[in-house]
PDB file of N, CA and C in Angstrom:
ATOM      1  N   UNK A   1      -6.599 -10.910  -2.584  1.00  0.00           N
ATOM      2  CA  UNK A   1      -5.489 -11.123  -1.672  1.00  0.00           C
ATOM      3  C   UNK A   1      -6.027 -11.685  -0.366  1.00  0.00           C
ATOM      4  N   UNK A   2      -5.724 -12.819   0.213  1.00  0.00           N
ATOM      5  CA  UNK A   2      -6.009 -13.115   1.045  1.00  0.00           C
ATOM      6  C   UNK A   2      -4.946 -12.965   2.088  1.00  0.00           C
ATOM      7  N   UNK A   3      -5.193 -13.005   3.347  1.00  0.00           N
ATOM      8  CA  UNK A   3      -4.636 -12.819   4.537  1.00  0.00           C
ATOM      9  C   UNK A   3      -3.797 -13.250   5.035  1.00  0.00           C
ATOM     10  N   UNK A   4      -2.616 -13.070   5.632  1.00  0.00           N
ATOM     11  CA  UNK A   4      -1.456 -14.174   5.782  1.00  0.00           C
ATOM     12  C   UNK A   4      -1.438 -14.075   7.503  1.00  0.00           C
ATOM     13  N   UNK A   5      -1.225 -15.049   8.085  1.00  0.00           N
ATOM     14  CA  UNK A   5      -1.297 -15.169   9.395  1.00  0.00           C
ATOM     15  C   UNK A   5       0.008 -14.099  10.270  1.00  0.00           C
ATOM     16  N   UNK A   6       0.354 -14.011  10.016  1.00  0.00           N
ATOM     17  CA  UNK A   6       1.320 -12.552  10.580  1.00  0.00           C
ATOM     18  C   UNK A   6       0.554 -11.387  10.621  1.00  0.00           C
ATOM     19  N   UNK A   7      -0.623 -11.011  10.057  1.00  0.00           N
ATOM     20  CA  UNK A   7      -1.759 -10.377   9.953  1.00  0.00           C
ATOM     21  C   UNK A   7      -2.482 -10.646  10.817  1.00  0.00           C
ATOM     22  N   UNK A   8      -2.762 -11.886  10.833  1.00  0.00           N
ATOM     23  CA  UNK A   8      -4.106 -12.042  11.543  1.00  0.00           C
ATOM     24  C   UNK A   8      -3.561 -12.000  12.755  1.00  0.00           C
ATOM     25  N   UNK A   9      -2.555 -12.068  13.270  1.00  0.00           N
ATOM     26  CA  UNK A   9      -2.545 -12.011  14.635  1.00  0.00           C
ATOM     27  C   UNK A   9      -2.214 -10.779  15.260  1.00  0.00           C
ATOM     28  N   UNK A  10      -1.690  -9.782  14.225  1.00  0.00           N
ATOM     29  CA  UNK A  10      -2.186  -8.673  14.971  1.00  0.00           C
ATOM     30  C   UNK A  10      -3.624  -8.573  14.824  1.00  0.00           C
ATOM     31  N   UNK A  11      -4.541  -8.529  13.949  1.00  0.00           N
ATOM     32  CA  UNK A  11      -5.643  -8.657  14.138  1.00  0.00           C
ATOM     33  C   UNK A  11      -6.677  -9.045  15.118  1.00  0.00           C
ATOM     34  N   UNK A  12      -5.343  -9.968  15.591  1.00  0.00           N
ATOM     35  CA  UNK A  12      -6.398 -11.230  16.491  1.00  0.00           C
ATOM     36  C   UNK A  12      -6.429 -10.458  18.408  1.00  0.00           C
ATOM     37  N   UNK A  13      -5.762  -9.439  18.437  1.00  0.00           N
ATOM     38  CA  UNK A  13      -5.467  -8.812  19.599  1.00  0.00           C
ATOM     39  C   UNK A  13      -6.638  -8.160  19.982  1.00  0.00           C
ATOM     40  N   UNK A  14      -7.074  -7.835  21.322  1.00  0.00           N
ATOM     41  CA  UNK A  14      -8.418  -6.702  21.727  1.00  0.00           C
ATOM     42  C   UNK A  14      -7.371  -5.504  21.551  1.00  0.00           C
ATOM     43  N   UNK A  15      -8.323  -4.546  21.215  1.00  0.00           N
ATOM     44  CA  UNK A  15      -7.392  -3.275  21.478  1.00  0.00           C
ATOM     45  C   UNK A  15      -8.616  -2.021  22.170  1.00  0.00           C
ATOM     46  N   UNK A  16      -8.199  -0.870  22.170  1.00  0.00           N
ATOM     47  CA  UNK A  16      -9.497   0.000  22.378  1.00  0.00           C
ATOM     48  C   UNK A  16     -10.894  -0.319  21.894  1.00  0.00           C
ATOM     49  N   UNK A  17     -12.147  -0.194  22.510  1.00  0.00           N
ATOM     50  CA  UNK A  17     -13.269  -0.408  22.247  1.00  0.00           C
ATOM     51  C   UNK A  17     -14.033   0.750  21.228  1.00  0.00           C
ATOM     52  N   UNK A  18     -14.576   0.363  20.040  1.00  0.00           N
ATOM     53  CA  UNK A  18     -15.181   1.643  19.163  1.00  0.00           C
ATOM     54  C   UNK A  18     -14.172   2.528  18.766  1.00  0.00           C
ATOM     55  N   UNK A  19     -13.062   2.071  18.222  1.00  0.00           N
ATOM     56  CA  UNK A  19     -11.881   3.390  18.267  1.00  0.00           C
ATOM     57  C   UNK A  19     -11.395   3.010  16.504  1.00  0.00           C
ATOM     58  N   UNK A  20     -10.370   4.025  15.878  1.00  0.00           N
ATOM     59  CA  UNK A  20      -9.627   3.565  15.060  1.00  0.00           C
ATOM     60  C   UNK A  20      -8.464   3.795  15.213  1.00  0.00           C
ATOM     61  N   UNK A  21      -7.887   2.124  14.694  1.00  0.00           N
ATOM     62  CA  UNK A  21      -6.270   1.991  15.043  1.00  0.00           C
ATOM     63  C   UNK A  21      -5.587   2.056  13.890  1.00  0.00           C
ATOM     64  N   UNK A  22      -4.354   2.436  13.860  1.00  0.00           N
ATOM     65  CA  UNK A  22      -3.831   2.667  13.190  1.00  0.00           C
ATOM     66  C   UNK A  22      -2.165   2.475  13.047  1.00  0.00           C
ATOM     67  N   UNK A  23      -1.528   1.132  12.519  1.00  0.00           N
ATOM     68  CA  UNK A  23      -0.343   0.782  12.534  1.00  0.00           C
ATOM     69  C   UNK A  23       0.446   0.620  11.659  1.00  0.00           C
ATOM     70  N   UNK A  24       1.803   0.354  11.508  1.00  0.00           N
ATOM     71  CA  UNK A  24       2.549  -0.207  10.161  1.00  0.00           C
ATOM     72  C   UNK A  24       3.243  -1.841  10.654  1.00  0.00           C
ATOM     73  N   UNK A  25       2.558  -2.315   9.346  1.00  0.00           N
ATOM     74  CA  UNK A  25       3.105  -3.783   9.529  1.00  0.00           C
ATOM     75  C   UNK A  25       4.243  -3.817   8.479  1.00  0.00           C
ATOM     76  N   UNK A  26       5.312  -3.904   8.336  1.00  0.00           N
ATOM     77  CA  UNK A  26       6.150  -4.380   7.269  1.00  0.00           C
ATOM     78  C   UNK A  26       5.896  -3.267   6.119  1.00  0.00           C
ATOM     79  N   UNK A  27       5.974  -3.708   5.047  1.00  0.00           N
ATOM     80  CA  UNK A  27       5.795  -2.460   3.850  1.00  0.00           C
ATOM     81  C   UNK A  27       4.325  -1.693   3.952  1.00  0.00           C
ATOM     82  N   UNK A  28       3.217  -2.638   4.876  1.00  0.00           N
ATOM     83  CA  UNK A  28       2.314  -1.923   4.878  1.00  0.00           C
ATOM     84  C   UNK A  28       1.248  -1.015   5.761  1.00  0.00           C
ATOM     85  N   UNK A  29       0.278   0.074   5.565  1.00  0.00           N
ATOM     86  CA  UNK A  29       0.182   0.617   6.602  1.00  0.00           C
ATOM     87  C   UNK A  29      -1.602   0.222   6.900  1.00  0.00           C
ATOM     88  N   UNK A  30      -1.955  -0.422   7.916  1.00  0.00           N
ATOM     89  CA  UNK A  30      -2.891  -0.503   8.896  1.00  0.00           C
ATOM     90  C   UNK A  30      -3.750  -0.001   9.349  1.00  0.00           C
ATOM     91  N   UNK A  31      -5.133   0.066   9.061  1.00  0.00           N
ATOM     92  CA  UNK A  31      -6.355   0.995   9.756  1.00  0.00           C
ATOM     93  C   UNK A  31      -7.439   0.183   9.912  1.00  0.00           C
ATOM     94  N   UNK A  32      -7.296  -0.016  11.323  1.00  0.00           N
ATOM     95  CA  UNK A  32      -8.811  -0.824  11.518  1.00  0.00           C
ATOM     96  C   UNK A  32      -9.485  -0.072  12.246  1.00  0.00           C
ATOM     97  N   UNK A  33     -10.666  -0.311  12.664  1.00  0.00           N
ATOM     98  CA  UNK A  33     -12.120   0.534  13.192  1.00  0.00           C
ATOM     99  C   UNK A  33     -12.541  -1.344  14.170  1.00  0.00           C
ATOM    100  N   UNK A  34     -12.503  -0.848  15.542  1.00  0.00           N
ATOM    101  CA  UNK A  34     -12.949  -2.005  16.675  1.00  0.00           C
ATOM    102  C   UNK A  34     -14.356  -1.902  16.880  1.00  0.00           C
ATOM    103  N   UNK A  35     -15.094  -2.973  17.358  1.00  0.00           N
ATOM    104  CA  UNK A  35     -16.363  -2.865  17.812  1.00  0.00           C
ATOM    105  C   UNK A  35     -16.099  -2.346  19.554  1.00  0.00           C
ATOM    106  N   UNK A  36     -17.550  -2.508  20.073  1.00  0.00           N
ATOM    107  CA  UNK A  36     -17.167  -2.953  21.591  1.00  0.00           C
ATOM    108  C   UNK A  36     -16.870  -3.427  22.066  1.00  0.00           C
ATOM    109  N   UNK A  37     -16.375  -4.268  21.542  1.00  0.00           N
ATOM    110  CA  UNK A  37     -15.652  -5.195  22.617  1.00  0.00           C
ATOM    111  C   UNK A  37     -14.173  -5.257  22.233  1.00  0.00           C
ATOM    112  N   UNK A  38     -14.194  -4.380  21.195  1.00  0.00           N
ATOM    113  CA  UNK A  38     -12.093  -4.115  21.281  1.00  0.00           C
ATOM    114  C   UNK A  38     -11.739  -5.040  19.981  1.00  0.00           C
ATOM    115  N   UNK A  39     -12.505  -5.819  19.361  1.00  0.00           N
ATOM    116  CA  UNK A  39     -11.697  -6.658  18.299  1.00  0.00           C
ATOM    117  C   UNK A  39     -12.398  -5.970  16.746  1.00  0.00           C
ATOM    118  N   UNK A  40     -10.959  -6.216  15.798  1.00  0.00           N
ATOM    119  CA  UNK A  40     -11.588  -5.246  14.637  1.00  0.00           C
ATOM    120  C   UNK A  40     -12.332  -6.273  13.631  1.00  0.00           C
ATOM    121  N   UNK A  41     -12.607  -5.043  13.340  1.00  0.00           N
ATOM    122  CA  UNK A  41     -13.962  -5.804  12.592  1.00  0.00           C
ATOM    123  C   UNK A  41     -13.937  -5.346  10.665  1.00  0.00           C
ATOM    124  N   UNK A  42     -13.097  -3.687  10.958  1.00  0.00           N
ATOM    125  CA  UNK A  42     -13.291  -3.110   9.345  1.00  0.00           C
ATOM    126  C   UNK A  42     -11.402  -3.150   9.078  1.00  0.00           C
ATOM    127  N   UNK A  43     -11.138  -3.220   8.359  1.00  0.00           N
ATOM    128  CA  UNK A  43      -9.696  -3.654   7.942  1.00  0.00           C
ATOM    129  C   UNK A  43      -9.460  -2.899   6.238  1.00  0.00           C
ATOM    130  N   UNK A  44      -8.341  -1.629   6.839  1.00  0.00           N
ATOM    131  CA  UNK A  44      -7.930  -0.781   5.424  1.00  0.00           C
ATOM    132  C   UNK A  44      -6.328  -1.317   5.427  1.00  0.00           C
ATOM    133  N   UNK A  45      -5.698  -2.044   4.621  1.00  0.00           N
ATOM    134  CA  UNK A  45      -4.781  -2.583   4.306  1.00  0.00           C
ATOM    135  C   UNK A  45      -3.953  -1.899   3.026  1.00  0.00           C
ATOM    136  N   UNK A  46      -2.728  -1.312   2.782  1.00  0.00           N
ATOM    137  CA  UNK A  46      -1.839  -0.432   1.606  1.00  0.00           C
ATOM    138  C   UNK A  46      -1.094   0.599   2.159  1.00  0.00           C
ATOM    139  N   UNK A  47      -1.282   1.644   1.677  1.00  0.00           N
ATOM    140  CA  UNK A  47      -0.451   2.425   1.559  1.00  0.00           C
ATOM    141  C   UNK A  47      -1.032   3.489   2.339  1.00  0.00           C
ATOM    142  N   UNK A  48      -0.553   4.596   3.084  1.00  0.00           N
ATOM    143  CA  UNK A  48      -1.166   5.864   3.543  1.00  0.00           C
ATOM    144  C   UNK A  48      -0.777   6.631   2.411  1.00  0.00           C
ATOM    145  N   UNK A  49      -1.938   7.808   1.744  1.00  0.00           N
ATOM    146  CA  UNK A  49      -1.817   9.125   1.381  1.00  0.00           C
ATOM    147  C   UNK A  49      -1.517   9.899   1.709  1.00  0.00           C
ATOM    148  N   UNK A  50      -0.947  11.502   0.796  1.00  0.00           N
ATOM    149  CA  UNK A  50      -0.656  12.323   1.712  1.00  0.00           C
ATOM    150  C   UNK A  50      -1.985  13.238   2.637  1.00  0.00           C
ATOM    151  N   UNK A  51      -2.947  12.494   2.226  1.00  0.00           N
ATOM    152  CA  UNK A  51      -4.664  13.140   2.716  1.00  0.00           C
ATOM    153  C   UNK A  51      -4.486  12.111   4.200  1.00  0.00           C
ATOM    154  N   UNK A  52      -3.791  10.813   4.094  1.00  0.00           N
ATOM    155  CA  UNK A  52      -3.726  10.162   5.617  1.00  0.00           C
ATOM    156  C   UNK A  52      -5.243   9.310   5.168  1.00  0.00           C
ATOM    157  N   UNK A  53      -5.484   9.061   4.178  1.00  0.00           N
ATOM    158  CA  UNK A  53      -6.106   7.508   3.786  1.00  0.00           C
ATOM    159  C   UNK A  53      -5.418   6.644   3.314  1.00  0.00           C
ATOM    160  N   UNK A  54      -6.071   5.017   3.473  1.00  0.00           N
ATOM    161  CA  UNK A  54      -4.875   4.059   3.131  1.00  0.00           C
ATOM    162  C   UNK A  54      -5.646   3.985   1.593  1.00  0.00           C
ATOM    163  N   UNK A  55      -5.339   3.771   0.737  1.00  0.00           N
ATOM    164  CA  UNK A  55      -4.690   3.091  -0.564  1.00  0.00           C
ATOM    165  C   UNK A  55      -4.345   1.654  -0.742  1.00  0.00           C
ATOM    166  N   UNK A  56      -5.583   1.058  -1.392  1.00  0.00           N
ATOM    167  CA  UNK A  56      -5.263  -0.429  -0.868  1.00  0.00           C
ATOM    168  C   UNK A  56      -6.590  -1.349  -1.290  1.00  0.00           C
ATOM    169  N   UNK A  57      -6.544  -2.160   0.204  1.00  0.00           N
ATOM    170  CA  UNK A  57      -7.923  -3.435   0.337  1.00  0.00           C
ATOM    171  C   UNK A  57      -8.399  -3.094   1.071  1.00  0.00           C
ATOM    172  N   UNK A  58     -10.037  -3.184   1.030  1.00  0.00           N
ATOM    173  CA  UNK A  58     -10.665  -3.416   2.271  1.00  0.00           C
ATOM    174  C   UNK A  58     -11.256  -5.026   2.566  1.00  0.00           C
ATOM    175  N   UNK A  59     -11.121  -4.768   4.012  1.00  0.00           N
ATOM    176  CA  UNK A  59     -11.783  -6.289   4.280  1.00  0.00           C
ATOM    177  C   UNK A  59     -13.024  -5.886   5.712  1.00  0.00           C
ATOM    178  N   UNK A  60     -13.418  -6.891   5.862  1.00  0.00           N
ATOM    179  CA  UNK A  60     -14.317  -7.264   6.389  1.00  0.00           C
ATOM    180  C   UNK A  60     -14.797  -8.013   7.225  1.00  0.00           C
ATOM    181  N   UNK A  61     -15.002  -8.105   8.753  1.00  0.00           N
ATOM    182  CA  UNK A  61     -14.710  -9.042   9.692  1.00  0.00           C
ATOM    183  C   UNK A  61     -16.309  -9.534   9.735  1.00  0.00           C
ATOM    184  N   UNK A  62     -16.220 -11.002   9.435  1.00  0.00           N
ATOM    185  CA  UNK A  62     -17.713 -12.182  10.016  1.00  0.00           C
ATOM    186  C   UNK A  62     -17.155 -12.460  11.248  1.00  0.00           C
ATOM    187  N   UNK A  63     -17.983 -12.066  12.267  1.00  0.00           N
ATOM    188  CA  UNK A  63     -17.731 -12.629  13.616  1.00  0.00           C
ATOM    189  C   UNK A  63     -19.475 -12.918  14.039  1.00  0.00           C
ATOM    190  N   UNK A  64     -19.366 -14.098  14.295  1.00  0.00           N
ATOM    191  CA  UNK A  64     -20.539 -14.820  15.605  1.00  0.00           C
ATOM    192  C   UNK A  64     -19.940 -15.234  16.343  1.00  0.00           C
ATOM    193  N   UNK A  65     -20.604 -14.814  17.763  1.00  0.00           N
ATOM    194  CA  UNK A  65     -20.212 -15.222  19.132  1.00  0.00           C
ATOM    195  C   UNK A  65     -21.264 -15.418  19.449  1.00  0.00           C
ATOM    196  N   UNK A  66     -21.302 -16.842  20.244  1.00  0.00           N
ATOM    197  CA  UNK A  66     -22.881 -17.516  20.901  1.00  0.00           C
ATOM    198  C   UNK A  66     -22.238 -17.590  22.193  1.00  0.00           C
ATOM    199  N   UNK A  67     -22.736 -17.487  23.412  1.00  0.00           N
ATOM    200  CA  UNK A  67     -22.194 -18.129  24.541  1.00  0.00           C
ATOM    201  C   UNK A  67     -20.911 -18.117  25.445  1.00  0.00           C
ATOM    202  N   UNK A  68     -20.382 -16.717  24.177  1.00  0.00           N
ATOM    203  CA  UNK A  68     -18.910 -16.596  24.765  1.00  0.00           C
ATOM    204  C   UNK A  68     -17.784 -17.299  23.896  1.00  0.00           C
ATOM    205  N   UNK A  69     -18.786 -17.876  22.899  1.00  0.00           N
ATOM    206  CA  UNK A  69     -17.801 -18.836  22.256  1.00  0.00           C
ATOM    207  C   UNK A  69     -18.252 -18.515  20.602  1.00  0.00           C
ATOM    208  N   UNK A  70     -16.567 -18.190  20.096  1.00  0.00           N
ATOM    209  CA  UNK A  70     -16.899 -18.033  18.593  1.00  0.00           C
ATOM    210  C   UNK A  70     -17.223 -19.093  17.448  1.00  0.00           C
ATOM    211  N   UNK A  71     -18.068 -18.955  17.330  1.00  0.00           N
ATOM    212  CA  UNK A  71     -19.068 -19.800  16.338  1.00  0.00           C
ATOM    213  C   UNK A  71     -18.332 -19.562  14.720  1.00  0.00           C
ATOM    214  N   UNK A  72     -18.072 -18.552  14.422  1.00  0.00           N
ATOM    215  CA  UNK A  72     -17.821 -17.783  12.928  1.00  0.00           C
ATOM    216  C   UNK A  72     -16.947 -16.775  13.308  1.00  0.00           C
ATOM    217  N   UNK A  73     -15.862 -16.672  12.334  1.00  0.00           N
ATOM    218  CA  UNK A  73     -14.411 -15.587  12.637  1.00  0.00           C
ATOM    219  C   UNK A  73     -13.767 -15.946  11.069  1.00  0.00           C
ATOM    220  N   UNK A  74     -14.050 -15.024  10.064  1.00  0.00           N
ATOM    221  CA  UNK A  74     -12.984 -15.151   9.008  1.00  0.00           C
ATOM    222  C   UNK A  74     -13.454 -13.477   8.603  1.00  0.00           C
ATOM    223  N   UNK A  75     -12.641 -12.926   7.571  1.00  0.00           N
ATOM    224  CA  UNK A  75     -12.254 -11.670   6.987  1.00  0.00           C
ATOM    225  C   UNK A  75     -12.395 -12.051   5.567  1.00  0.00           C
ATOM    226  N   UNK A  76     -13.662 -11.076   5.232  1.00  0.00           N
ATOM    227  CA  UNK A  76     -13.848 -11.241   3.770  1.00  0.00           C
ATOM    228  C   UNK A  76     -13.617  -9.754   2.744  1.00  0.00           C
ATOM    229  N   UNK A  77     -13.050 -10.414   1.595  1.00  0.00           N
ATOM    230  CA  UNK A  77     -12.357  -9.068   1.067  1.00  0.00           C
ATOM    231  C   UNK A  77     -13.496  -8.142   0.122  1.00  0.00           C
ATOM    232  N   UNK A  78     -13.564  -6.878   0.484  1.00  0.00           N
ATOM    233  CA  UNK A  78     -14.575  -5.976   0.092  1.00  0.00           C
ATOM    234  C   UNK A  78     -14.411  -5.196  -0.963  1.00  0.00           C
ATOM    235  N   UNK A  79     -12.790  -5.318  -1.798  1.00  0.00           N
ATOM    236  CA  UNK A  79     -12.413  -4.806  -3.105  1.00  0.00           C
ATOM    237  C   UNK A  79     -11.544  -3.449  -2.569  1.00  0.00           C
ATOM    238  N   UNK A  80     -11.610  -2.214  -3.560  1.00  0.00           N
ATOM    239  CA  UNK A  80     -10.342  -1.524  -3.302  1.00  0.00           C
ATOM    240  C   UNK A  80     -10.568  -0.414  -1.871  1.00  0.00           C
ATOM    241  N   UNK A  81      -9.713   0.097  -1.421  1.00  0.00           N
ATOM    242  CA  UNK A  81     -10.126   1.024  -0.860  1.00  0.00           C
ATOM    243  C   UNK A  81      -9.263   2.139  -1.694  1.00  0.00           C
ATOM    244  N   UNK A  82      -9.743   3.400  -1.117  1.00  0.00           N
ATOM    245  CA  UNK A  82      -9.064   4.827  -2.023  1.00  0.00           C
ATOM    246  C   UNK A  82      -9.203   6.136  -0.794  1.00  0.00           C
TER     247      UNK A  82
END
């Protein structure tokens, strides 16, 4: 499953630094984990359990930044999450 841009732009937001967020987009529910500098990087995409794990995809953020300037930025998919 690849990513549909209504995604990525929440994605694409800074949010808390080192934190996990946690939202509902449309039918689905949202858990990312930010670096330091506030942009996410680990991406749990499906369903919440009643344990409060998502059920789903994981993905995976490639980010290079040289200079202030992003070099490399795509989300690669890491198979199921549980």
């Amino acid at each position: 499953m690849k990513l549909k841009d209504p995604i990525l732009n929440v994605l694409g937001k800074q949010y808390e630094p080192s934190s996990m967020i946690e939202v509902r987009f449309g039918r689905y529910d949202l858990a990312f984990r930010t670096d330091d500098g506030g942009r996410p990087i680990l991406l749990f995409i499906g369903r919440k359990t009643e344990n409060g794990r998502i059920a789903g995809e994981r993905y995976a953020r490639r980010l290079k930044i040289e200079g202030g300037k992003k070099i490399k930025d795509h989300w690669e998919h890491k198979g199921k999450a549980s």
